[in-house]
Structures are given as C-alpha cells and as structure tokens.
C-alpha atoms as a PDB file:
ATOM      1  CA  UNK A   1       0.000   0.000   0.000  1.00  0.00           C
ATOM      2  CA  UNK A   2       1.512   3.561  -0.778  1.00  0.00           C
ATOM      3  CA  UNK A   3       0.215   5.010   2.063  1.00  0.00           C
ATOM      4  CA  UNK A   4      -2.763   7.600   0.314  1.00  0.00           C
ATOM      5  CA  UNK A   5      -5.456   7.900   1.838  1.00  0.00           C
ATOM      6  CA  UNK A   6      -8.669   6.382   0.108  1.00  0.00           C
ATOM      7  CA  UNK A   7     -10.377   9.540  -1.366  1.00  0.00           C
ATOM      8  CA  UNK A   8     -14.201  10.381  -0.756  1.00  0.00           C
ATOM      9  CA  UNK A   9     -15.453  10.216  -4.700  1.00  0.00           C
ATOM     10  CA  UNK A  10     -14.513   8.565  -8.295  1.00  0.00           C
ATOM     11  CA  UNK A  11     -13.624  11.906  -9.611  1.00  0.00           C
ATOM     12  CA  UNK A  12     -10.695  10.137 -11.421  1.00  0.00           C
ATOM     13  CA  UNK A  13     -12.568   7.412 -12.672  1.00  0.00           C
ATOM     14  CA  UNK A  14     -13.792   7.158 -16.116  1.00  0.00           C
ATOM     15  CA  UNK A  15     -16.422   4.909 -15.846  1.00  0.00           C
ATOM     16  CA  UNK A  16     -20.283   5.300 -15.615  1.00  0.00           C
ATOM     17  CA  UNK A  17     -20.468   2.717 -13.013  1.00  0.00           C
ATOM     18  CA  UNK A  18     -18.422   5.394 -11.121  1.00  0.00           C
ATOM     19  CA  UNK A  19     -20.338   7.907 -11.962  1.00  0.00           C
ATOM     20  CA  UNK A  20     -24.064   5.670 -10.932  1.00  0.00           C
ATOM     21  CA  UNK A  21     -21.590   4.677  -7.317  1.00  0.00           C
ATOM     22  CA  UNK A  22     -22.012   8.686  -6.933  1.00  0.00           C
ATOM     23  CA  UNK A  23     -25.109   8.968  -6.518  1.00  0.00           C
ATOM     24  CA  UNK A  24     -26.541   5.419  -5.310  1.00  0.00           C
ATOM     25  CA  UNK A  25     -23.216   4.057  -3.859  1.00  0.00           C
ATOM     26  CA  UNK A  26     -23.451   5.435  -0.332  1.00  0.00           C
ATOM     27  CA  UNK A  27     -24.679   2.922   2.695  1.00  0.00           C
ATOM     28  CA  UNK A  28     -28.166   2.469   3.205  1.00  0.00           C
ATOM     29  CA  UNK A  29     -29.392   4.210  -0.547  1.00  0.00           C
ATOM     30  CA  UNK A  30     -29.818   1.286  -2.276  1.00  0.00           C
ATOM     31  CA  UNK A  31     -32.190  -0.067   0.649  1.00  0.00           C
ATOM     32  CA  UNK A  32     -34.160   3.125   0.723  1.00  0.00           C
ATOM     33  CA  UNK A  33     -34.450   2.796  -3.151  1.00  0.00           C
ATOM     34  CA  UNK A  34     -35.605  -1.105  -2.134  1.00  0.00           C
ATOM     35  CA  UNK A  35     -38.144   0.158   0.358  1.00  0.00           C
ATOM     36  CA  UNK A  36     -39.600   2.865  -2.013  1.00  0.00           C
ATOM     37  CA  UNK A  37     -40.092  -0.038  -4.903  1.00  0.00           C
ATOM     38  CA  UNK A  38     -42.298  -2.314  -2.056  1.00  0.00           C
ATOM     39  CA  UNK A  39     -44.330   0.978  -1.709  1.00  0.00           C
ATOM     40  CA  UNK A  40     -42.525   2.512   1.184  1.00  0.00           C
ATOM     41  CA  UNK A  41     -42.992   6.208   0.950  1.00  0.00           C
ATOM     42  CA  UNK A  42     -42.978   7.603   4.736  1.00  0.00           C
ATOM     43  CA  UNK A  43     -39.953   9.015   6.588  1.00  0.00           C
ATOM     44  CA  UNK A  44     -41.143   6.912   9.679  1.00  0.00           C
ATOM     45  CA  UNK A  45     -41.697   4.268   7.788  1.00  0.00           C
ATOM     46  CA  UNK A  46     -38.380   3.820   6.132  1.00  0.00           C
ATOM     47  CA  UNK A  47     -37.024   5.028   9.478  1.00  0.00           C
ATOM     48  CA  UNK A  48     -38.714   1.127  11.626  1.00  0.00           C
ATOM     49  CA  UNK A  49     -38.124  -1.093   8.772  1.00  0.00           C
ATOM     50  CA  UNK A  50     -34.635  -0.351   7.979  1.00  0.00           C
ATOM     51  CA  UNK A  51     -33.525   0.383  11.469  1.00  0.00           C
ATOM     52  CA  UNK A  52     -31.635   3.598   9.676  1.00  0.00           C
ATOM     53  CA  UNK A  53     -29.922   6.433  12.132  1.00  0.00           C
ATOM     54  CA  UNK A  54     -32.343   9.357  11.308  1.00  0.00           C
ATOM     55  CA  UNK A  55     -29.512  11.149  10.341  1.00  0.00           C
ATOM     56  CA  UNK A  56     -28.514   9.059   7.884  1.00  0.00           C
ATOM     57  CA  UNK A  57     -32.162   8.920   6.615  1.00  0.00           C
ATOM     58  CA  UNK A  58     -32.735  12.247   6.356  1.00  0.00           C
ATOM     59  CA  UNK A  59     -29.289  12.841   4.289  1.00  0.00           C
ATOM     60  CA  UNK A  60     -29.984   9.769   1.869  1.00  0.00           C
ATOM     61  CA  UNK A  61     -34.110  10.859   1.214  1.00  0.00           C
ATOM     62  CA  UNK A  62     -32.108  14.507   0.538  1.00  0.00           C
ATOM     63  CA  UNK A  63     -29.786  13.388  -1.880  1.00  0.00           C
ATOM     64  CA  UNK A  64     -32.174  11.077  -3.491  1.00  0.00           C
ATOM     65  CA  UNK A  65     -34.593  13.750  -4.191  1.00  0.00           C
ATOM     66  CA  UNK A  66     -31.449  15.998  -5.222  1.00  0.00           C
ATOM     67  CA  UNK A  67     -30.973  13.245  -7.616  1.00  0.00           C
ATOM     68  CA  UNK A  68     -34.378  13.334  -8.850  1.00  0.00           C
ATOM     69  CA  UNK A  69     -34.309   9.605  -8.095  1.00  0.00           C
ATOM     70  CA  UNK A  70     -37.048  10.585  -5.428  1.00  0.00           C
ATOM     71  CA  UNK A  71     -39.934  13.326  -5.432  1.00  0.00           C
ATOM     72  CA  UNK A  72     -40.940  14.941  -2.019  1.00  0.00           C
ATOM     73  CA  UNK A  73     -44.355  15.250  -1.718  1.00  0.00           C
ATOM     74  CA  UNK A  74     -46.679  16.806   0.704  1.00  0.00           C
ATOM     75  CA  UNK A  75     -49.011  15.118   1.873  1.00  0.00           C
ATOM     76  CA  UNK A  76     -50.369  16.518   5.309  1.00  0.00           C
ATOM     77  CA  UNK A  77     -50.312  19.976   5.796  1.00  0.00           C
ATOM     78  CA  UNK A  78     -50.543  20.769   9.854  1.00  0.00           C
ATOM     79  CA  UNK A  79     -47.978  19.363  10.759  1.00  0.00           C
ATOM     80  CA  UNK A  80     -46.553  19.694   7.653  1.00  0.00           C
ATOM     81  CA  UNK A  81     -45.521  16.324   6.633  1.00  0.00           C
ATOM     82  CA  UNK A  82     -44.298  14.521   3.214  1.00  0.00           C
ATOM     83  CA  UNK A  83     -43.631  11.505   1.342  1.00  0.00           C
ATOM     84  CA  UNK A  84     -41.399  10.464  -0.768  1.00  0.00           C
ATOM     85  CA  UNK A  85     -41.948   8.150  -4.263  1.00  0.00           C
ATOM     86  CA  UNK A  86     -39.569   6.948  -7.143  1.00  0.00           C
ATOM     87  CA  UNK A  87     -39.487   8.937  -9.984  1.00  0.00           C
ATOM     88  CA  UNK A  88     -39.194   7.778 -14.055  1.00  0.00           C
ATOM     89  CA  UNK A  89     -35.461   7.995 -12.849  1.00  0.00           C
ATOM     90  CA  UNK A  90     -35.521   6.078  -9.623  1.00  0.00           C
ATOM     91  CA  UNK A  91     -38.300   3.095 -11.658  1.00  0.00           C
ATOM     92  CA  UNK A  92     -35.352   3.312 -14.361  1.00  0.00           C
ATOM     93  CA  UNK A  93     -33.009   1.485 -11.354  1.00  0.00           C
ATOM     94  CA  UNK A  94     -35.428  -1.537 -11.143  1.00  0.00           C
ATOM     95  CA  UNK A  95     -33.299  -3.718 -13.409  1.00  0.00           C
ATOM     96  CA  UNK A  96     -30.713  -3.117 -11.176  1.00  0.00           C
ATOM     97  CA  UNK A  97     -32.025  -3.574  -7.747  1.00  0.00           C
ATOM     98  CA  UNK A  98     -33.672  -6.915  -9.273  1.00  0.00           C
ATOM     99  CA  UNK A  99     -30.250  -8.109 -10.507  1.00  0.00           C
ATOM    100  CA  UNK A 100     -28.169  -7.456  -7.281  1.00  0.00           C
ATOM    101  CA  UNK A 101     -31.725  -8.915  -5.501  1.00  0.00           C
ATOM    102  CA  UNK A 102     -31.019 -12.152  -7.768  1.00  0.00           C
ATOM    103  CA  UNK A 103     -27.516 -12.367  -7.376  1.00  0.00           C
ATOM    104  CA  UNK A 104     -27.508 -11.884  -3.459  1.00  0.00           C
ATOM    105  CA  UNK A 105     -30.197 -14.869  -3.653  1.00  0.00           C
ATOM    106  CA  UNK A 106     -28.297 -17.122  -5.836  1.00  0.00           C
ATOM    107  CA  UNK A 107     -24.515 -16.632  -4.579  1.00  0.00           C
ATOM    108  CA  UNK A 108     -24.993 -15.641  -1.165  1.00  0.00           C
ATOM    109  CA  UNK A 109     -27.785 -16.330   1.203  1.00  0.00           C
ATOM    110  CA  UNK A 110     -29.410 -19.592  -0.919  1.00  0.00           C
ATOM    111  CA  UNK A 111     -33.283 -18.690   0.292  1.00  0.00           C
ATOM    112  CA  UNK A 112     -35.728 -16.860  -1.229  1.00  0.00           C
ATOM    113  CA  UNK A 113     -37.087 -13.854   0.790  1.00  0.00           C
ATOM    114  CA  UNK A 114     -39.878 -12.531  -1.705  1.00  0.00           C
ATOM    115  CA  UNK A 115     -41.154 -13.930  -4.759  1.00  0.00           C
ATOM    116  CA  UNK A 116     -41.431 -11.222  -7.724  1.00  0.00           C
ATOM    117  CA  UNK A 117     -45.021 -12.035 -10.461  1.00  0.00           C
ATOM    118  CA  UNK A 118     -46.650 -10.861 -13.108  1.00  0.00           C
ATOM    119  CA  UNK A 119     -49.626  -9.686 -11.927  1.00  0.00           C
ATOM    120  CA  UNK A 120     -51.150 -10.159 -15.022  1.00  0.00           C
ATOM    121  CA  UNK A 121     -51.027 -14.193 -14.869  1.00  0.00           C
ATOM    122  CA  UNK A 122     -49.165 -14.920 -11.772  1.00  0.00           C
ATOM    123  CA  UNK A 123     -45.894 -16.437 -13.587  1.00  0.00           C
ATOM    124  CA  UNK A 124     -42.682 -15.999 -11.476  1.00  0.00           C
ATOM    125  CA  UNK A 125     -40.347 -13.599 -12.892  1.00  0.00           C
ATOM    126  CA  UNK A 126     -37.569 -14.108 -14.258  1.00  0.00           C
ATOM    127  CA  UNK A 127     -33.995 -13.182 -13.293  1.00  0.00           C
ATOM    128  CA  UNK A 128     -34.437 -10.263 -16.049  1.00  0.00           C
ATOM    129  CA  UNK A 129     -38.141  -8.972 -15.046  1.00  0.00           C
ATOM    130  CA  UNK A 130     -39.247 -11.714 -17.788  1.00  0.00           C
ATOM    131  CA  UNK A 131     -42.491 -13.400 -17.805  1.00  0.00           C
ATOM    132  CA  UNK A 132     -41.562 -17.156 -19.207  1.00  0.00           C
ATOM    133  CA  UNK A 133     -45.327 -17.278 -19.939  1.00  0.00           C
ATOM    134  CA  UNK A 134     -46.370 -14.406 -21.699  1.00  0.00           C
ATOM    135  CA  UNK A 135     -42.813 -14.161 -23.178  1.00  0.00           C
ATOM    136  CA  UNK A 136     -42.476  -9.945 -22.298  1.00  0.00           C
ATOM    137  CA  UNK A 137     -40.409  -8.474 -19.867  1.00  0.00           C
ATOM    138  CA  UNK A 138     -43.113  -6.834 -17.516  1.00  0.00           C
ATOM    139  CA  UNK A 139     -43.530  -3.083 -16.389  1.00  0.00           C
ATOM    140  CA  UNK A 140     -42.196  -2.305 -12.819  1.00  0.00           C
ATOM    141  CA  UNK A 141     -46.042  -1.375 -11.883  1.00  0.00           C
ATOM    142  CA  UNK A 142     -46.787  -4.802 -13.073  1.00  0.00           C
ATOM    143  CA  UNK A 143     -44.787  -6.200 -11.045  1.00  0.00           C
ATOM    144  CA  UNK A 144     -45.876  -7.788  -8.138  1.00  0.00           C
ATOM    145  CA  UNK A 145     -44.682  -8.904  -5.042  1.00  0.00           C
ATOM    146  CA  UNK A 146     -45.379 -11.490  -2.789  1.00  0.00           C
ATOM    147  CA  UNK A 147     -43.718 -13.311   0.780  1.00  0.00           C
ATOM    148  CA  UNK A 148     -40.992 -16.273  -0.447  1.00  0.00           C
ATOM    149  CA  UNK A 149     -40.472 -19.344   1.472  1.00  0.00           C
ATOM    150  CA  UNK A 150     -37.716 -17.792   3.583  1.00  0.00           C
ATOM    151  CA  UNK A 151     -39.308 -15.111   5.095  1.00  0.00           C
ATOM    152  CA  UNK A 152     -39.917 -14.253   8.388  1.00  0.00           C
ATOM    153  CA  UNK A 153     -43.853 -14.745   8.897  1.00  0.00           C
ATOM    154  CA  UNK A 154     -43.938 -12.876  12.495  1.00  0.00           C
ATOM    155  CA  UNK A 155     -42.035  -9.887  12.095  1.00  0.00           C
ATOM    156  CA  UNK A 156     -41.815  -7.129  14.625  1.00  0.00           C
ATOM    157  CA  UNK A 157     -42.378  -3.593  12.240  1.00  0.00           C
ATOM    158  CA  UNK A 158     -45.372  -2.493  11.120  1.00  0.00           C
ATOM    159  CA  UNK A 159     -43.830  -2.016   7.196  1.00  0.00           C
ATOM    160  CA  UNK A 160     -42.828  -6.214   7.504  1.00  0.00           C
ATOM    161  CA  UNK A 161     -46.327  -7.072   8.361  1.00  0.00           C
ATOM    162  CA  UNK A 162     -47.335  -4.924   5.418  1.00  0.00           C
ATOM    163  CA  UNK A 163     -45.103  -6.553   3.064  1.00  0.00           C
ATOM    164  CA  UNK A 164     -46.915 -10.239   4.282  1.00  0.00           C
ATOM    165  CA  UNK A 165     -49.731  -9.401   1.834  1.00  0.00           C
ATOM    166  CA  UNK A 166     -49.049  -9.641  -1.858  1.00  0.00           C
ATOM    167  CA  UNK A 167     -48.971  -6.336  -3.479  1.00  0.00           C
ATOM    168  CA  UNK A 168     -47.803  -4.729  -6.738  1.00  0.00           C
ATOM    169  CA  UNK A 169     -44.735  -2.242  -6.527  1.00  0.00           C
ATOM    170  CA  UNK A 170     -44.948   1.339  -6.245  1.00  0.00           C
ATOM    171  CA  UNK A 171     -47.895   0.937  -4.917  1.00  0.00           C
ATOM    172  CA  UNK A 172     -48.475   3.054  -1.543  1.00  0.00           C
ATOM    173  CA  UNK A 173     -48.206   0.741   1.237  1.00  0.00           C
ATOM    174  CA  UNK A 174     -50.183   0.610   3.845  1.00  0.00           C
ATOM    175  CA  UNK A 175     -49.408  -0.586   7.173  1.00  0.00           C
ATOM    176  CA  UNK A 176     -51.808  -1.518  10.011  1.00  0.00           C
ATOM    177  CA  UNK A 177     -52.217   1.064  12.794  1.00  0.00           C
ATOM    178  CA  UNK A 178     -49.967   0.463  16.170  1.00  0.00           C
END
C-alpha cells in the first residue's frame, strides 16, 4: 500500500459505473431505493423497517430527491408532513435492484425472501423482469410482489407485516395502525 489515503469520490474514474456509485453508492441508498419499490414512501416508515440512524435517513431521502431519483411530496399539511416516491429515474433502477436482488439470492444467502409475479397471470419472474409465460419483460407497476419461502412470517415492524400481503410495486403501502 503507498500510504494515500482512500479519497471520498470517483472523480478520477472514467467509468459510468463510477459515476451511478455517486449517486446510489453510499450505505443504506440502495435499501431506501428497495423500500420505495415495495411501496414505502414515509420518513417513519423507512425510518422502523430499515432500522436507519435518522440522520442518515434524512441525508440519503435529501440526496435522493437531489438526484431526482425521489420526489418529495406533501401530503399533510398541519404538521406539515411529506412523502417520498420513485421517480421515471428512480423506476429506471429496477433492473438493477432486481439483478443485485437475484444475485444476493443465488450466490450468497441460498433462500428466497420474496417472490417477484406478473400480476397479469401470476408467472414468477424471471432473473431479467421476464415473464416465461407471456414471453415480455413486464412493467415495474406490473410487477408484483409477494412473501418467499424464507421469510420471516412474524415480524416485529409495522412495514414487515405490510409486506406479508401480496402487493404490486410502487404501490403506496399501507401498514396496520400500532
């Protein structure tokens, strides 16, 4: 090792994976970007199912919506409060967060956590968003998702419980009252 420090950025790096690392590379953004897929849209309720610092939150929904990977919306007044959904930019990640979803399955943890459809006739997805039965690789609202063999069927946050039900992503979620 020569003894420089390892800098903050990929400034020097000409490479668009670099440049995507820039804005989605940072802890915790890709599973804030997850979250807002399964319909996730509240501060609070990113903040109980990831277990996220608020800090940390707070600075990754910022630089998401910087990004225009995420648009603040209000919607509450008094107190003034907002959420926060994927825009054409943040649904263009999907093949992405699907492939490292995939990958993590298949070389790393061996069990399957959620099970990705077509809604339109209930065919598991493949690795690429395709439908083997209807042949077409299916539109992220299309999309649905539903609890795999290997997940936990008691979980303690309210967002988990949500996620029991099947539902089709991007749409809000909804989780049961506390």
């Amino acid at each position: 090792m020569d003894g420089m420090a390892l800098g903050k950025d990929y400034a020097t790096q000409e490479c668009s994976i670099a440049s995507a690392l820039e804005v989605i590379g940072e802890r915790w953004t890709l599973l804030v970007i997850r979250d807002a897929f399964y319909g996730v849209r509240r501060y609070n309720d990113f903040l109980v199912h990831l277990g996220i610092p608020r800090a940390v939150l707070s600075a990754r929904l910022r630089a998401l919506t910087e990004q225009g990977i995420l648009d603040k919306r209000r919607y509450q007044e008094s107190p003034p409060r907002d959420e926060y959904v994927l825009t054409d930019r943040g649904i263009a990640l999907w093949p992405t967060m699907r492939a490292l979803g995939v990958w993590g399955r298949e070389q790393l943890t061996q069990v399957q956590l959620r099970v990705f459809r077509h809604a339109g006739c209930g065919a598991e997805l493949g690795a690429y968003n395709e439908c083997p039965a209807c042949g077409t690789i299916v539109a992220v609202p299309d999309v649905e998702v539903v609890p795999g063999p290997g997940l936990n069927r008691d979980p303690a946050d309210p967002v988990s419980r949500a996620l029991l039900k099947p539902k089709r992503l991007l749409q809000p979620l909804v989780t049961d009252p506390v």
